[in-house]
C-alpha atoms as a PDB file:
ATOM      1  CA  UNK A   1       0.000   0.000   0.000  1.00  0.00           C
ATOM      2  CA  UNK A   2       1.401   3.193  -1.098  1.00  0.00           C
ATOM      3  CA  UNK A   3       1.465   6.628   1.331  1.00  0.00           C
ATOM      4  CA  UNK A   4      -0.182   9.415   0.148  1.00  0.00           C
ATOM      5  CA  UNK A   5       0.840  12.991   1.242  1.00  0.00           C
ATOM      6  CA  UNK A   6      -2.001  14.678   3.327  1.00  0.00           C
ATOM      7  CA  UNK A   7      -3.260  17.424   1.520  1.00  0.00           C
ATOM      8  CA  UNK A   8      -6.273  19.015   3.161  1.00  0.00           C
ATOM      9  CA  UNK A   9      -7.097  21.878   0.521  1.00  0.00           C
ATOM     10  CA  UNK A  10      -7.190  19.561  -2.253  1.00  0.00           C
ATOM     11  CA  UNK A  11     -10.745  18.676  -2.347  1.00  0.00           C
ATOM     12  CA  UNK A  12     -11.679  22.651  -2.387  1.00  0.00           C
ATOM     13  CA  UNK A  13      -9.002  22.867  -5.561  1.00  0.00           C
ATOM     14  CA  UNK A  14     -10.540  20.340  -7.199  1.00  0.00           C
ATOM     15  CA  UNK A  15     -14.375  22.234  -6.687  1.00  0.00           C
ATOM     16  CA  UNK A  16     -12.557  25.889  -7.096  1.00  0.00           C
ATOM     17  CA  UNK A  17     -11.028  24.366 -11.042  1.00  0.00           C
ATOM     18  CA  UNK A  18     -15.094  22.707 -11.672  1.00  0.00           C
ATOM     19  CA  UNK A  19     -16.540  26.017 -10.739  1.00  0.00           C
ATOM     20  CA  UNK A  20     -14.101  28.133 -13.194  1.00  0.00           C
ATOM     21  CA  UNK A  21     -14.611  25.390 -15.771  1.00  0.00           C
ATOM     22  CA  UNK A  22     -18.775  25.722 -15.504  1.00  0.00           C
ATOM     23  CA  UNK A  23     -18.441  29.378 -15.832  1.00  0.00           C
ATOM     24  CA  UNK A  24     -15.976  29.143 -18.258  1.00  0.00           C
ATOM     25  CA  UNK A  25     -17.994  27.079 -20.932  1.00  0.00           C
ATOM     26  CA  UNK A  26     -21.604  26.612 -22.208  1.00  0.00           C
ATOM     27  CA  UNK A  27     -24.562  28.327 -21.948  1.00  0.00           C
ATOM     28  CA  UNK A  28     -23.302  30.537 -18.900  1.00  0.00           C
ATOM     29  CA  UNK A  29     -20.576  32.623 -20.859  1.00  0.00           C
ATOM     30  CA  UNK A  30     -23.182  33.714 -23.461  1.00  0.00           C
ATOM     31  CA  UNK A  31     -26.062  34.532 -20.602  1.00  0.00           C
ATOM     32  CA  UNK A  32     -23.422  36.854 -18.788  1.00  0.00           C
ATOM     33  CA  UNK A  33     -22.379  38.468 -22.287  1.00  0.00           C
ATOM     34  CA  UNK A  34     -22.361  42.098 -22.634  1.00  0.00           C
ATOM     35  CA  UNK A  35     -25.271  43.575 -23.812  1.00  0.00           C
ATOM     36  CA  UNK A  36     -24.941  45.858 -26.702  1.00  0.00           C
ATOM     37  CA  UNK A  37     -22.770  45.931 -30.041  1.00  0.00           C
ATOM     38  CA  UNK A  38     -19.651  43.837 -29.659  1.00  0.00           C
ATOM     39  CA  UNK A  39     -16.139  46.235 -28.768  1.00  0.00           C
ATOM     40  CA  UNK A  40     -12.650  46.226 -29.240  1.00  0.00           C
ATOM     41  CA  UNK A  41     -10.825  48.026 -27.506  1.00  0.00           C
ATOM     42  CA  UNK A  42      -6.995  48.887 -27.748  1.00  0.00           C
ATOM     43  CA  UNK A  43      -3.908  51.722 -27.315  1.00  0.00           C
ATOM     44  CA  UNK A  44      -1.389  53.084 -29.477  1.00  0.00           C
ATOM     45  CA  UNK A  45       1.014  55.825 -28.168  1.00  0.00           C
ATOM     46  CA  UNK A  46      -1.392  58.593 -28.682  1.00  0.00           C
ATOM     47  CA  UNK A  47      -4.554  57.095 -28.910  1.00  0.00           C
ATOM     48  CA  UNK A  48      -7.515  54.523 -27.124  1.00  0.00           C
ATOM     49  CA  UNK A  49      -8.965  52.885 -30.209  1.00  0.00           C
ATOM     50  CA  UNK A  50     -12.312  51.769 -29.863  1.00  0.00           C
ATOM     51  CA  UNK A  51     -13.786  50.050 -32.661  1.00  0.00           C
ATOM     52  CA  UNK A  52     -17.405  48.748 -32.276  1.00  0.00           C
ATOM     53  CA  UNK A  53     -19.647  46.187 -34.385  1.00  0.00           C
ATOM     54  CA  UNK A  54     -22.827  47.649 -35.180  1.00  0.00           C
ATOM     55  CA  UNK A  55     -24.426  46.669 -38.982  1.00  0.00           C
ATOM     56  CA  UNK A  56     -27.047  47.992 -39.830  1.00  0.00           C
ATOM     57  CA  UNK A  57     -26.669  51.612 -39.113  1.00  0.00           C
ATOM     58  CA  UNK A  58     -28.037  53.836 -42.004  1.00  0.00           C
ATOM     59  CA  UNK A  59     -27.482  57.468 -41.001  1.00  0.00           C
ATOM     60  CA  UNK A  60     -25.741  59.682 -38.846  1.00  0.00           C
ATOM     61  CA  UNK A  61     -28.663  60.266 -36.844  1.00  0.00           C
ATOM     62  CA  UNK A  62     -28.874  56.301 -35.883  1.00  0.00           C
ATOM     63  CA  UNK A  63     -25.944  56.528 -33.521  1.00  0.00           C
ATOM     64  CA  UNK A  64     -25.030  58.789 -30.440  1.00  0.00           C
ATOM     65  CA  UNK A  65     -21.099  58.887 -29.129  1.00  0.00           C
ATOM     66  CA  UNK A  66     -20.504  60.888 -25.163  1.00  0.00           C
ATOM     67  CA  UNK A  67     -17.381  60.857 -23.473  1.00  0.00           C
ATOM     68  CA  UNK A  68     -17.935  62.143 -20.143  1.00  0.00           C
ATOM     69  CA  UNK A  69     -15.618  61.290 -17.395  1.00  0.00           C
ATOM     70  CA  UNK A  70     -13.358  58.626 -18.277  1.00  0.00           C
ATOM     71  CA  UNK A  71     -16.316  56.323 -19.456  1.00  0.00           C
ATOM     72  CA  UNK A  72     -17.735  56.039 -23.441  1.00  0.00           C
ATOM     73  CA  UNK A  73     -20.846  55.816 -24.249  1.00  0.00           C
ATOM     74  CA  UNK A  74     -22.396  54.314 -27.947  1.00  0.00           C
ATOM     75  CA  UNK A  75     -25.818  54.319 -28.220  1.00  0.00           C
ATOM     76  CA  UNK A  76     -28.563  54.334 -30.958  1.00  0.00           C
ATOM     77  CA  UNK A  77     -30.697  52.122 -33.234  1.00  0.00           C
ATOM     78  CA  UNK A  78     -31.023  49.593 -35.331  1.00  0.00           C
ATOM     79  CA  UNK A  79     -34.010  49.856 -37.908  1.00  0.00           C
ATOM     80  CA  UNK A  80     -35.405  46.730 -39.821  1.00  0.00           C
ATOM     81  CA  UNK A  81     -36.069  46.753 -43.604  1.00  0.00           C
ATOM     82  CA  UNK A  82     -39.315  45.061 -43.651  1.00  0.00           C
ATOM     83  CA  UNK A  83     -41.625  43.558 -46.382  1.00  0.00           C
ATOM     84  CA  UNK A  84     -45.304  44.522 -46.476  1.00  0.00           C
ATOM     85  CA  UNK A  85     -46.317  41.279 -47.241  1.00  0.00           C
ATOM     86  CA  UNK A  86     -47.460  39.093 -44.376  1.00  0.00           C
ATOM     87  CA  UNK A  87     -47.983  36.233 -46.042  1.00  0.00           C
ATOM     88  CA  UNK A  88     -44.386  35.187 -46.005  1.00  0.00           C
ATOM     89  CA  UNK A  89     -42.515  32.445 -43.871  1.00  0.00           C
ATOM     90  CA  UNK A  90     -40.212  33.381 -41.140  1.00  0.00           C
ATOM     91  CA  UNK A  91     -37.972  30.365 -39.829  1.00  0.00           C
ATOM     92  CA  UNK A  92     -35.391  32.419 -37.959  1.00  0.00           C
ATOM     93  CA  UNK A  93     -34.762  35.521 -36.690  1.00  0.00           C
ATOM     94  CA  UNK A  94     -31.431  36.365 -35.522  1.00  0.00           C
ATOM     95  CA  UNK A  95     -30.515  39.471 -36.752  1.00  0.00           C
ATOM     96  CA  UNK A  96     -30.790  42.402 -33.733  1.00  0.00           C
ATOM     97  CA  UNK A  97     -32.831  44.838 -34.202  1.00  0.00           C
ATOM     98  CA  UNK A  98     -33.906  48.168 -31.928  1.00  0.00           C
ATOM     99  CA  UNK A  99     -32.311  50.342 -29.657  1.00  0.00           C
ATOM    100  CA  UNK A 100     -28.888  49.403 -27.778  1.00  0.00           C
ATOM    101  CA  UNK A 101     -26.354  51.258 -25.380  1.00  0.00           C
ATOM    102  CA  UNK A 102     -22.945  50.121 -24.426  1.00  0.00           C
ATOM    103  CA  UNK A 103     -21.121  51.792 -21.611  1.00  0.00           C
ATOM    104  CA  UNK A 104     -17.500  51.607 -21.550  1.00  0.00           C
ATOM    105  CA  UNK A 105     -13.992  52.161 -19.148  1.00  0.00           C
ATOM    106  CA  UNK A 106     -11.794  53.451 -21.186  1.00  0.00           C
ATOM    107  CA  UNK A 107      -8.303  52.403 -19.804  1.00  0.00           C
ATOM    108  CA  UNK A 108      -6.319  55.826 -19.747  1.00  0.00           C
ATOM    109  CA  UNK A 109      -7.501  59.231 -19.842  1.00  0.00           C
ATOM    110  CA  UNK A 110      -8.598  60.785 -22.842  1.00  0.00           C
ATOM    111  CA  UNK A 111      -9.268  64.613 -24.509  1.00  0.00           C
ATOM    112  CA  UNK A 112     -12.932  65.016 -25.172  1.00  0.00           C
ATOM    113  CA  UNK A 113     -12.706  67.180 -27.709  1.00  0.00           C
ATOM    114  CA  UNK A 114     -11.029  66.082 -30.446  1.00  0.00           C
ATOM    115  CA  UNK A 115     -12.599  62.419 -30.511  1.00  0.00           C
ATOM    116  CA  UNK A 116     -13.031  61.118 -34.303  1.00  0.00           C
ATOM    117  CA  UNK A 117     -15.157  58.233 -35.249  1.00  0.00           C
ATOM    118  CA  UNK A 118     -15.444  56.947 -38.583  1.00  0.00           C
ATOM    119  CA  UNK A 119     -18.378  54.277 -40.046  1.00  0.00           C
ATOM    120  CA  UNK A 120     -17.540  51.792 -42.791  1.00  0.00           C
ATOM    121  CA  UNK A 121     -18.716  48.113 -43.387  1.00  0.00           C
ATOM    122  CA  UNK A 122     -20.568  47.815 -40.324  1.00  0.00           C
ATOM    123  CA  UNK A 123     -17.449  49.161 -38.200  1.00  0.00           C
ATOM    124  CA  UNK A 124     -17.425  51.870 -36.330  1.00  0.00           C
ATOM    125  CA  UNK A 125     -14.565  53.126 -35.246  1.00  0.00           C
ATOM    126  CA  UNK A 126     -13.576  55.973 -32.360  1.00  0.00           C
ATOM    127  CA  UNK A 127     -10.443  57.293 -31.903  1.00  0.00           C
ATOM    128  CA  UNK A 128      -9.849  58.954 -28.235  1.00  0.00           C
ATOM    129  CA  UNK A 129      -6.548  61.206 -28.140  1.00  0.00           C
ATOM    130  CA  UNK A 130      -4.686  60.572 -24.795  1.00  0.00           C
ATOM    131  CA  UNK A 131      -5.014  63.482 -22.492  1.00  0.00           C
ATOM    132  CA  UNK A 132      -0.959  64.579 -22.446  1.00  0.00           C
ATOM    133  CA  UNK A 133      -0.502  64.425 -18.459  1.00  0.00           C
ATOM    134  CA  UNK A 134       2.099  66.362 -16.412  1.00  0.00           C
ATOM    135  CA  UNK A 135       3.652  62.724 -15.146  1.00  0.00           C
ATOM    136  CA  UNK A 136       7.466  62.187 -15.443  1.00  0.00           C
ATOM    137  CA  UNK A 137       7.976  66.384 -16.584  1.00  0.00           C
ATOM    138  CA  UNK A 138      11.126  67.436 -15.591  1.00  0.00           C
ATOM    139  CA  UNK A 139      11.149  69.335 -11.917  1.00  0.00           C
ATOM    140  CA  UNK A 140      13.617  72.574 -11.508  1.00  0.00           C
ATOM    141  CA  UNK A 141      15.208  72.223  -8.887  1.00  0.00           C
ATOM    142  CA  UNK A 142      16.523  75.983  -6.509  1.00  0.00           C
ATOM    143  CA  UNK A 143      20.264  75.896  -5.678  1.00  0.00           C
ATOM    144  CA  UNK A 144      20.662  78.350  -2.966  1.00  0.00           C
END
């Protein structure tokens, strides 16, 4: 018979990695998705990039863009080309349709006045200029 070494938290590590892997997979990860357009969000030197998946959009009117304190928020909607006839057969409906909002951190701070955002192919992108911060300037110093 061989000797096992006593480990008492091994049990809980074993529930703890079952847990992670529930939440991890399945039906959970798409019932705790974001709600709103699907972002990506990412930094170059002097920008926050934000570019957002919304199809559908066919004006300038459809979509509003705020910056207000650090946080971004997209928000419009969606309008449906429908048919007039109702005689026809729906099998799926997938597509989303309506009003959405998506809130957003962005992850360094930002000047709110000369955002750009640009619409093409269902893609719409922002571009946030970094706020230039006073961080790592150069301090005089008095010799007396």
């Amino acid at each position: 018979m061989a000797l096992l070494p006593y480990e008492p938290f091994r049990q809980i590590d074993d529930w703890r990695r079952g847990l992670v892997r529930l939440f991890d997979e399945g039906f959970w990860k798409e019932m705790f998705a974001p709600v709103g357009p699907r972002v990506d969000v990412y930094e170059t030197p002097e920008d926050v990039v934000v570019q957002c998946e919304i199809p559908g959009l066919v004006k300038q009117d459809d979509v509003s863009i705020t910056v207000d304190n650090n946080q971004l928020t997209i928000a419009g909607v969606i309008k449906r080309q429908t048919e007039t006839t109702d005689d026809r057969n729906l099998y799926r409906q997938e597509r989303f349709y309506g009003r959405f909002s998506r809130t957003l951190t962005l992850p360094a701070p930002v000047q709110e006045e000369n955002v750009r955002a640009t619409y093409k192919n269902g893609i719409l992108e922002i571009r946030l200029p970094k706020a230039k911060s006073d961080r790592g300037r150069r301090i005089p110093i008095e010799f007396q």
